[in-house]
Protein backbone atom coordinates (compact mmCIF):
# COMPACT_ATOMS: atom_id res chain seq x y z
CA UNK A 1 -5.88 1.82 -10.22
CA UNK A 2 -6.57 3.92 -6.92
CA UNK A 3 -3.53 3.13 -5.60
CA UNK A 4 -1.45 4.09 -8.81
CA UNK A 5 -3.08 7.31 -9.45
CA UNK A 6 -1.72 8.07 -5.59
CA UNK A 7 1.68 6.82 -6.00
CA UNK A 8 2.47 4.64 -8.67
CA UNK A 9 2.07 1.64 -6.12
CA UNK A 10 1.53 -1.74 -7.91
CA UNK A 11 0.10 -4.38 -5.92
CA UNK A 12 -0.69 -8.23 -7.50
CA UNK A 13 -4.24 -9.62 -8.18
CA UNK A 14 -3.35 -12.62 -5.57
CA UNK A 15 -2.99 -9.95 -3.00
CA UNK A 16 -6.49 -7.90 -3.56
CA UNK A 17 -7.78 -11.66 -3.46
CA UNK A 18 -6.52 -12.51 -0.33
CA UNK A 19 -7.19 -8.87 1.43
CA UNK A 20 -10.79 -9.02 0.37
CA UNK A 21 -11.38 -12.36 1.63
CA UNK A 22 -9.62 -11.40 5.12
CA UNK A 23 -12.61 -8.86 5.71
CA UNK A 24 -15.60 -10.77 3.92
CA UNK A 25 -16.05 -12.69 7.26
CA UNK A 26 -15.25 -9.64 9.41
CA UNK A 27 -17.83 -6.75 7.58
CA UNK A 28 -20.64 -9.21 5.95
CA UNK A 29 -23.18 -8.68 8.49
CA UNK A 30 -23.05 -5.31 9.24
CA UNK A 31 -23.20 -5.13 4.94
CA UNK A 32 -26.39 -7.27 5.02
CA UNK A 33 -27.78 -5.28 7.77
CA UNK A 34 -27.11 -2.06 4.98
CA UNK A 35 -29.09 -3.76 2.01
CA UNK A 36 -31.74 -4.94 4.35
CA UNK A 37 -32.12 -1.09 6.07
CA UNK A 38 -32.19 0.16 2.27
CA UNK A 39 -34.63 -2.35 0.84
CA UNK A 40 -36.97 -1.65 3.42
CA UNK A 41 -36.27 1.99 4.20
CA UNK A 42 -34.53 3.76 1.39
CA UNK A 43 -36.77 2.22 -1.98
CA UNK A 44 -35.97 5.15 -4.33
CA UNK A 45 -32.30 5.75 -2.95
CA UNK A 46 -30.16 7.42 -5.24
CA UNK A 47 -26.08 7.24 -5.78
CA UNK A 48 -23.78 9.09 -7.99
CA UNK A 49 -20.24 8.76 -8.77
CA UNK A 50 -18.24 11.75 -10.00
CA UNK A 51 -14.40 12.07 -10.85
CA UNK A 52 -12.39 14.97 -11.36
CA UNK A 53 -8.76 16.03 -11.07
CA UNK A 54 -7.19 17.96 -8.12
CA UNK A 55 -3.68 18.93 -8.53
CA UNK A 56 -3.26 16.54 -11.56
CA UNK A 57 -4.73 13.49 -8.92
CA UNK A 58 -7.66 11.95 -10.20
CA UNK A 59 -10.39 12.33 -6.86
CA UNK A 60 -13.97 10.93 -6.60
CA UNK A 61 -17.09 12.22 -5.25
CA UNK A 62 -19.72 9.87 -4.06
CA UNK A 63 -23.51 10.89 -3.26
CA UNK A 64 -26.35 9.14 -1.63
CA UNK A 65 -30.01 10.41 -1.80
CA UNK A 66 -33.82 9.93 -1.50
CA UNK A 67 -36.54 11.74 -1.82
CA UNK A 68 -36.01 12.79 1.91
CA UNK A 69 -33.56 15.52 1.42
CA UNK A 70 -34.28 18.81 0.51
């Protein structure tokens, strides 16, 4: 949908598949070394995802936070 809203660009299912399986391998540690920093660090983090349109473009905002920050 991202890539529509930018420029009409349709891409198959087969080929989100296969891009998202090239960098499982690649990014899964540094991911599990995420969850494992925010299960012990972070317990009451936060997130928020907000859209809005710029210049007729759907854009998205997204916000991390804990108790931490002012």
């Amino acid at each position: 949908m991202l890539l529509w809203e930018l420029g009409q660009v349709e891409i198959g299912v087969g080929t989100l598949v296969g891009t998202n399986g090239g960098i499982d391998g690649p990014v899964a540690q540094s991911i599990h070394s995420v969850k494992q920093w925010i299960k012990q660090t972070q317990p009451h983090i936060l997130g928020d995802e907000t859209p809005w349109v710029v210049k007729g473009v759907k854009q998205w905002l997204w916000i991390f936070t804990n108790s931490d920050f002012p």
